[in-house]
C-alpha atoms as a PDB file:
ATOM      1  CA  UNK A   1       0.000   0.000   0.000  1.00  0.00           C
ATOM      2  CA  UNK A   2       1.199   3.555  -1.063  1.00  0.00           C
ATOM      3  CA  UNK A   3       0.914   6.079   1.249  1.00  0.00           C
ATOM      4  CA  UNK A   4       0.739   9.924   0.313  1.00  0.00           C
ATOM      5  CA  UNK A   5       0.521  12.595   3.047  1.00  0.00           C
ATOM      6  CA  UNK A   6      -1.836  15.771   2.793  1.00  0.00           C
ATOM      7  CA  UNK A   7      -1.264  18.982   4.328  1.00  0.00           C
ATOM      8  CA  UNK A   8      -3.771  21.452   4.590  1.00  0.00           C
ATOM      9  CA  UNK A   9      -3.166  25.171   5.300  1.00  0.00           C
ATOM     10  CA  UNK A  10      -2.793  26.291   8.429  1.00  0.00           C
ATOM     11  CA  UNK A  11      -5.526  28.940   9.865  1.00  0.00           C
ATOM     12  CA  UNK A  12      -5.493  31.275  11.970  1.00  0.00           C
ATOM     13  CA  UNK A  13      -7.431  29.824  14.947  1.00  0.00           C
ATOM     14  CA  UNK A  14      -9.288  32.757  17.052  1.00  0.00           C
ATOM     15  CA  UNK A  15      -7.948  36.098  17.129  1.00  0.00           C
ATOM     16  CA  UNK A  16      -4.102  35.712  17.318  1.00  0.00           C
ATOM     17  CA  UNK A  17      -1.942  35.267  14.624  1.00  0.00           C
ATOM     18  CA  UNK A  18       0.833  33.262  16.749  1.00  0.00           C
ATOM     19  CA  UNK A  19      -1.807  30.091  17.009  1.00  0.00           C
ATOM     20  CA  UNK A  20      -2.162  27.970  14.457  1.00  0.00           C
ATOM     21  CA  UNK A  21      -4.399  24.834  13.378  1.00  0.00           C
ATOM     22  CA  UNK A  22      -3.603  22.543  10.461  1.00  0.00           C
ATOM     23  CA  UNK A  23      -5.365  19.328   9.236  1.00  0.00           C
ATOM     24  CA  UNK A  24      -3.582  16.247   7.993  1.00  0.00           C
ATOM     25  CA  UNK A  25      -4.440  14.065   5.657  1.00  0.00           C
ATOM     26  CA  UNK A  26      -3.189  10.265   5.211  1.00  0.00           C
ATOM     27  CA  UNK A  27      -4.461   9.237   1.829  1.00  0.00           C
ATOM     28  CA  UNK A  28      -3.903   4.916   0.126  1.00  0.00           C
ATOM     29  CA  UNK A  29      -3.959   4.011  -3.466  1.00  0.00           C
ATOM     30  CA  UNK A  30      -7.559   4.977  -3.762  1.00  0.00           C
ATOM     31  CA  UNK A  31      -6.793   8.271  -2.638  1.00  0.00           C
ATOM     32  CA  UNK A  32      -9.073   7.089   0.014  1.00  0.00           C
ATOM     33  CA  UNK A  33      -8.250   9.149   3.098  1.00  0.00           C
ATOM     34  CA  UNK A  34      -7.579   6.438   5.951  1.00  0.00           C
ATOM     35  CA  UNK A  35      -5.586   8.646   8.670  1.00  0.00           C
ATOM     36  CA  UNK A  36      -5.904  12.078   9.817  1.00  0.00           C
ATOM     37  CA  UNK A  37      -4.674  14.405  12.285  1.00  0.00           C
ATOM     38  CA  UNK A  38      -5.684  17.844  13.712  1.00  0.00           C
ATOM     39  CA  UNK A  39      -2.733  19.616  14.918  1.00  0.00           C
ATOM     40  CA  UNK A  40      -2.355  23.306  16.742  1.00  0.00           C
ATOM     41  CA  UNK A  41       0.667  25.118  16.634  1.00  0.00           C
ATOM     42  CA  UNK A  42       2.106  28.142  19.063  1.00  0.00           C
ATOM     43  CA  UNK A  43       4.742  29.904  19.350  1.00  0.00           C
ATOM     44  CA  UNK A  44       5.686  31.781  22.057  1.00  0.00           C
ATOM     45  CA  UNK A  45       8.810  34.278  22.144  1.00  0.00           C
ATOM     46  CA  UNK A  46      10.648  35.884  25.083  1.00  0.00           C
ATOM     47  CA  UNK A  47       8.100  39.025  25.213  1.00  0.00           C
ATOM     48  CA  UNK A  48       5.062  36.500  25.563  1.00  0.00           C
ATOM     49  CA  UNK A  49       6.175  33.052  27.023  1.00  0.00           C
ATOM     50  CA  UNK A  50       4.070  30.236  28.276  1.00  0.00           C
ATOM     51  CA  UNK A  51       2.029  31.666  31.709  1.00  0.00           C
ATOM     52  CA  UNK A  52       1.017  34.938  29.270  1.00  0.00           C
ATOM     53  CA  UNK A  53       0.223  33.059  26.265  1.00  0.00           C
ATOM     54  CA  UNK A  54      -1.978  30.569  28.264  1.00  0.00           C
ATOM     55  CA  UNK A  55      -3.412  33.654  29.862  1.00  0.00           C
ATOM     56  CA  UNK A  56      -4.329  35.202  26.750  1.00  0.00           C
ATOM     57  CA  UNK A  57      -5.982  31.327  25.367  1.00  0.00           C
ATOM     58  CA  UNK A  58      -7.987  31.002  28.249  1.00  0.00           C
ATOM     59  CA  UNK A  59      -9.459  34.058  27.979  1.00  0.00           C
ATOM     60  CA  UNK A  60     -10.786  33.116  24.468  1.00  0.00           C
ATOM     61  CA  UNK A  61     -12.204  29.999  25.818  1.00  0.00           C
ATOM     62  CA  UNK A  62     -11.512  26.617  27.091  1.00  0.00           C
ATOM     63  CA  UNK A  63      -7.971  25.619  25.647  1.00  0.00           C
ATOM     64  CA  UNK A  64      -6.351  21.949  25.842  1.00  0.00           C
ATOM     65  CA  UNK A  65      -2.931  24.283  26.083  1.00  0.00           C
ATOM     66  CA  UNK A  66      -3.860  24.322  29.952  1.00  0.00           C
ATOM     67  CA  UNK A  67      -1.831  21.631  31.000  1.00  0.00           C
ATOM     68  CA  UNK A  68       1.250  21.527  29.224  1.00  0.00           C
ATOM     69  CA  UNK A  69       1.832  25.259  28.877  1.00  0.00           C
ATOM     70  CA  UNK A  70       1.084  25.441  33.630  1.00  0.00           C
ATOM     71  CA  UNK A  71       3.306  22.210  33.986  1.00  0.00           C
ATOM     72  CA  UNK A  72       6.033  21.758  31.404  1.00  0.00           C
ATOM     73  CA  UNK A  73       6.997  24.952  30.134  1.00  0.00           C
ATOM     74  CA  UNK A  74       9.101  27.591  31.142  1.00  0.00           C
ATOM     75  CA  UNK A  75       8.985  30.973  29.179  1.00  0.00           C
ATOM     76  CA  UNK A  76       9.013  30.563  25.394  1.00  0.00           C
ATOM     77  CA  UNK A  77      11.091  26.964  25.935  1.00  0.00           C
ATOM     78  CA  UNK A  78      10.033  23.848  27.349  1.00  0.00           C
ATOM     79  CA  UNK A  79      11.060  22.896  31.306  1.00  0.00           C
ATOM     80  CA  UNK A  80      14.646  22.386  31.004  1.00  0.00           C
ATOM     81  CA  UNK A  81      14.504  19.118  33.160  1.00  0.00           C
ATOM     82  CA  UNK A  82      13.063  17.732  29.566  1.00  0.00           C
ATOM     83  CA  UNK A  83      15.548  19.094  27.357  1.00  0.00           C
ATOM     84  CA  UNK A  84      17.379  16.299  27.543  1.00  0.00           C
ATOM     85  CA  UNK A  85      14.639  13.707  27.049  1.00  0.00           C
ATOM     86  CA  UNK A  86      13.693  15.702  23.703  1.00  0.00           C
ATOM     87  CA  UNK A  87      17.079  16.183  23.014  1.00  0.00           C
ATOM     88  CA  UNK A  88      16.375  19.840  22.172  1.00  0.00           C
ATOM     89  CA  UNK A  89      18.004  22.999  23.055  1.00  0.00           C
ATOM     90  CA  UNK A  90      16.981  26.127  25.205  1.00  0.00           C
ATOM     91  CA  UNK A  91      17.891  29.673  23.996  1.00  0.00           C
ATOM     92  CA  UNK A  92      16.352  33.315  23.262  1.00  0.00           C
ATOM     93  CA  UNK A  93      14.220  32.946  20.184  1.00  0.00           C
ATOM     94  CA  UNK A  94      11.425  32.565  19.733  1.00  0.00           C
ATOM     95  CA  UNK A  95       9.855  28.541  19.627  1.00  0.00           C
ATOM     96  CA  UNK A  96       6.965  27.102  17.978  1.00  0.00           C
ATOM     97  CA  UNK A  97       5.315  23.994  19.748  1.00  0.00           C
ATOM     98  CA  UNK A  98       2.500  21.384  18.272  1.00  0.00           C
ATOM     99  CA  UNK A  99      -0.409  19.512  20.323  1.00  0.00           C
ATOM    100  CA  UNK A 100      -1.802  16.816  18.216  1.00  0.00           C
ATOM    101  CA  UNK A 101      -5.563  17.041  18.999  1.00  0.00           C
ATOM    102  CA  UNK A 102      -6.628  14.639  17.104  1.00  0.00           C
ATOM    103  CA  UNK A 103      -5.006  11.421  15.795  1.00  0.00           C
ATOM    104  CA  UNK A 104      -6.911   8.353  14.509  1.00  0.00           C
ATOM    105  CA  UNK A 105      -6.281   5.654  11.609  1.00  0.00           C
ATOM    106  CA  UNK A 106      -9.654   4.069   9.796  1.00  0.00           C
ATOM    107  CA  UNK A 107      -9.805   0.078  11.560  1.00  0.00           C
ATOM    108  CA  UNK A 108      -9.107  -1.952   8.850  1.00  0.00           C
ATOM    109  CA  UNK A 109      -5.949   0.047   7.739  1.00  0.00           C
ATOM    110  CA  UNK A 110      -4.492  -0.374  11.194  1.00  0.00           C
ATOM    111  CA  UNK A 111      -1.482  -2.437  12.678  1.00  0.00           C
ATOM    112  CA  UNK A 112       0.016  -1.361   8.947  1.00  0.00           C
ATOM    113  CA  UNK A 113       2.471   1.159  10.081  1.00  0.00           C
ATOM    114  CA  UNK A 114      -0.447   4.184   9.143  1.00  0.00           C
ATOM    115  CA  UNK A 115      -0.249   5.711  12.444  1.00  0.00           C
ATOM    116  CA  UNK A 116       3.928   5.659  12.677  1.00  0.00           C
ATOM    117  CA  UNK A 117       3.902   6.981   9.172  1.00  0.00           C
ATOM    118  CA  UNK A 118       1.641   9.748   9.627  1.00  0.00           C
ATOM    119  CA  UNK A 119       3.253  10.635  12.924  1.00  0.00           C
ATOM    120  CA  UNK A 120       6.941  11.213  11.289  1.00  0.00           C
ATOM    121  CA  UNK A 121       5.614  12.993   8.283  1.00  0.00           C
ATOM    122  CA  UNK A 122       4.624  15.598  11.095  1.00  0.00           C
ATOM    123  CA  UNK A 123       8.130  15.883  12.421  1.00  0.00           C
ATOM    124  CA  UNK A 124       9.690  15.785   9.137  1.00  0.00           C
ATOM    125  CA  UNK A 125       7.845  18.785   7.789  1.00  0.00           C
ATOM    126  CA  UNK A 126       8.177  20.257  11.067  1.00  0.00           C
ATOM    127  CA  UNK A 127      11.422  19.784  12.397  1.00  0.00           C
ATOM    128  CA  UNK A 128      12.251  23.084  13.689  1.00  0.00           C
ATOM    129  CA  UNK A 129       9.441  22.675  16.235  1.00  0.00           C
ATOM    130  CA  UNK A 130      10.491  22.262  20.048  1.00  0.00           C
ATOM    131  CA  UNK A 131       8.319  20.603  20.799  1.00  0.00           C
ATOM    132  CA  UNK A 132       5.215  17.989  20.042  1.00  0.00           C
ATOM    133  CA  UNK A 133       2.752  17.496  23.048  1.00  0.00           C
ATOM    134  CA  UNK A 134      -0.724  15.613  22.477  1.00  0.00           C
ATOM    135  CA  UNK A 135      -3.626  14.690  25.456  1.00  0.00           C
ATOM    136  CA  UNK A 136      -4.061  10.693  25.421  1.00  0.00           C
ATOM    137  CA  UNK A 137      -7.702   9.267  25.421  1.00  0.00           C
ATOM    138  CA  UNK A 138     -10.152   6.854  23.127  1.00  0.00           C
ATOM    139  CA  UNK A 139     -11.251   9.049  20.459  1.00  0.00           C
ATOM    140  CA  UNK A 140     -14.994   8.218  21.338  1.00  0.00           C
ATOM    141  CA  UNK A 141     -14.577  10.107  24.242  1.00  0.00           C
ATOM    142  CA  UNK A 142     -14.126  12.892  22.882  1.00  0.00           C
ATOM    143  CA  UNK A 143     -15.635  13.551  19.110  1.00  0.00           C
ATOM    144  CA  UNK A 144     -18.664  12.913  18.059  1.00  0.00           C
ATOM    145  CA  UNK A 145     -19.131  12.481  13.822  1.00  0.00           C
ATOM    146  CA  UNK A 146     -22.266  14.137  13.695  1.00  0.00           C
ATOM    147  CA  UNK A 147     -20.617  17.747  15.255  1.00  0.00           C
ATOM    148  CA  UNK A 148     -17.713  17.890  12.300  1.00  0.00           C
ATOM    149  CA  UNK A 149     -17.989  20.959  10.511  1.00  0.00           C
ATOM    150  CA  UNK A 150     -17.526  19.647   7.013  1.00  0.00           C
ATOM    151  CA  UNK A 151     -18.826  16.603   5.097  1.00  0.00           C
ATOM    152  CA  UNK A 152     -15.373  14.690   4.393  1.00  0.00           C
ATOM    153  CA  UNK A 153     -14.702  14.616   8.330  1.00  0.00           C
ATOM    154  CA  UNK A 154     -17.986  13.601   9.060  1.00  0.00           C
ATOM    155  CA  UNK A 155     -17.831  10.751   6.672  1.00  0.00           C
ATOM    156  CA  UNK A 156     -14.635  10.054   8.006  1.00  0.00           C
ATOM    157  CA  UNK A 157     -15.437   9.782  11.761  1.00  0.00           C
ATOM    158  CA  UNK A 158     -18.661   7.872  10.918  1.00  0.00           C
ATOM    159  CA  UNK A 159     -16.409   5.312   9.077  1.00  0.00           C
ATOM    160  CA  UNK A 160     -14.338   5.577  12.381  1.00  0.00           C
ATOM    161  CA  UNK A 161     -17.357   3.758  13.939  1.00  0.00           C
ATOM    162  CA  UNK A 162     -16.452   5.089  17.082  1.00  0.00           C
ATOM    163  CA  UNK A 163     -19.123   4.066  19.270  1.00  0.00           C
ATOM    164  CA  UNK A 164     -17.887   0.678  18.503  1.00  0.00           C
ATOM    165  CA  UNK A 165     -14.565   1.244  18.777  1.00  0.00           C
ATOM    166  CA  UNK A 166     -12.142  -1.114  21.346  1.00  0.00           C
ATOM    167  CA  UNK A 167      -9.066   0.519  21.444  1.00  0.00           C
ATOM    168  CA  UNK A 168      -7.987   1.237  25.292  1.00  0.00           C
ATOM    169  CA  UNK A 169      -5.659   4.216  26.728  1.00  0.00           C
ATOM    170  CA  UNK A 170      -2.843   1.504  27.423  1.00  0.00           C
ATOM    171  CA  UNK A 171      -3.349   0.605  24.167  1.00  0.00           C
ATOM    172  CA  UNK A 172      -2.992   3.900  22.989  1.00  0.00           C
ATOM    173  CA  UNK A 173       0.018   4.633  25.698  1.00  0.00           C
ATOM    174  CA  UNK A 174       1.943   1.708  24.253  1.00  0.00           C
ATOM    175  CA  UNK A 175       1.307   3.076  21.064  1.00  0.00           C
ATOM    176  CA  UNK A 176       2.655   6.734  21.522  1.00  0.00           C
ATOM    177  CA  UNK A 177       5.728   5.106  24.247  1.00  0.00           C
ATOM    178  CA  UNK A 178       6.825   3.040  21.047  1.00  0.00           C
ATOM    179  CA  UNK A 179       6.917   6.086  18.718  1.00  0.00           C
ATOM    180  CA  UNK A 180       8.785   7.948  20.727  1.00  0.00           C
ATOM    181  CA  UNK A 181       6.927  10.023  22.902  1.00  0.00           C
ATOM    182  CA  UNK A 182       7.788  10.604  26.674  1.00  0.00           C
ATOM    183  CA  UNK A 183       4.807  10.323  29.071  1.00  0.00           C
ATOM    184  CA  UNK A 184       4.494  13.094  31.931  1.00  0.00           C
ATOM    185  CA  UNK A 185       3.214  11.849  34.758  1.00  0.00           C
ATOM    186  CA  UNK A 186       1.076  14.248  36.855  1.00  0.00           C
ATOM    187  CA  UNK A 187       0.200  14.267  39.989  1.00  0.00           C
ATOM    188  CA  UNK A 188      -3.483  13.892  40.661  1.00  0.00           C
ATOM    189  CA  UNK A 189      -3.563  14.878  43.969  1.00  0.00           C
ATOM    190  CA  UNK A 190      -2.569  18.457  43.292  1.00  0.00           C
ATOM    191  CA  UNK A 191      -5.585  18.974  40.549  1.00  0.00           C
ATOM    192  CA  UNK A 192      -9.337  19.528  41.417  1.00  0.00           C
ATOM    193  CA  UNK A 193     -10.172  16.028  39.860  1.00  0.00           C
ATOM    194  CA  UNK A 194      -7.807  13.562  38.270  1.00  0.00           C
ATOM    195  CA  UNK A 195      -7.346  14.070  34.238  1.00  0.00           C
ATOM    196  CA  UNK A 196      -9.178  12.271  31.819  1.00  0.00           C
ATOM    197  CA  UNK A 197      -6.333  11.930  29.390  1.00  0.00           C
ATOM    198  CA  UNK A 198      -2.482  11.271  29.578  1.00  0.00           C
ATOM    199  CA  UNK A 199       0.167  13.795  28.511  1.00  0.00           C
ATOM    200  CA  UNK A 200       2.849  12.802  26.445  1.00  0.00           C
ATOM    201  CA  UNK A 201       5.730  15.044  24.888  1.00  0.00           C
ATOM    202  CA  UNK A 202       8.592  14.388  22.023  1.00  0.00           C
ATOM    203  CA  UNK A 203      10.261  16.447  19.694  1.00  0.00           C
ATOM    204  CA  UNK A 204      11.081  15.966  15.883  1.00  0.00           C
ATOM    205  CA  UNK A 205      14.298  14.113  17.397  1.00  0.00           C
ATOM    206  CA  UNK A 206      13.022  11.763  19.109  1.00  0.00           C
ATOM    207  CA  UNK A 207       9.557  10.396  16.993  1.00  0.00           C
ATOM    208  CA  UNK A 208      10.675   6.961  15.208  1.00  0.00           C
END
């Protein structure tokens, strides 16, 4: 099976020109599109870092940036004790950073190496990127076909049958562990109620 990857434009996603969202397209032979993902990209700079940038997102509305930009950033870079694990650098400029929001393969094109592909087409085209954070839970939790905005990702997420769908979160945590992303444990018993997700973090460097 060939696999050819699509990237939409990136849009400006409220009011601020410094966040970004992007659809992703993983299309077969039949130019059949059997993997997507929804991405959002930041950047944050010296003048704005990560406590005034999540400021200015939660005043907007509800933002999944809550977490990782409160517990794993510091300034415009990430914390510095995960430098290392990213195997990226701190400095001055200014640093764009990607949370996957969505990421799901079709179930009969799975356990085919969709997913993995998909994934390091992401860091490839963005490998300047510090890094690439994404908020772990079944997809059915969380979208529901009939609320996509446009007809090709409603068809797509009804062909997702994801009502019906059996994957698990340590299915999924394998999954993301194996390609290379780092998960942050949290500690529940400093939150309000524990998560409903996992967090897990990599850079272009370290996806495989």
């Amino acid at each position: 099976m060939n696999l050819t990857i699509e990237f939409n434009k990136p849009e400006i996603k409220s009011t601020f020109d410094w966040q970004l969202v992007q659809e992703i397209n993983v299309k077969n032979d039949n130019n059949q599109i059997i993997a997507k993902a929804e991405i959002e990209i930041i950047t944050l700079n010296k003048h704005r870092g990560a406590d005034e940038s999540y400021e200015l997102l939660s005043q907007q509305d509800a933002t999944d940036w809550e977490v990782p930009l409160n517990l794993f950033f510091k300034k415009q870079n990430v914390a510095a004790d995960l430098v290392e694990k990213f195997q990226a650098k701190i400095d001055t400029k200014a640093k764009d950073h990607i949370l996957i929001e969505a990421i799901s393969v079709l179930p009969e094109f799975r356990q085919q190496g969709v997913a993995k592909f998909l994934l390091n087409e992401i860091a490839q085209h963005y490998n300047k990127v510090q890094s690439i954070s994404l908020l772990s839970m079944p997809m059915n939790l969380f979208v529901d076909a009939q609320d996509c905005e446009t007809e090709e990702n409603k068809t797509y997420y009804q062909a997702m049958n994801l009502t019906d769908d059996a994957l698990t979160q340590e299915q999924l945590s394998a999954f993301f562990e194996h390609a290379g992303f780092n998960h942050l444990a949290i500690d529940d018993s400093a939150l309000e109620a524990p998560l409903p997700f996992k967090v897990f973090m990599a850079s272009p460097n370290t996806i495989r």
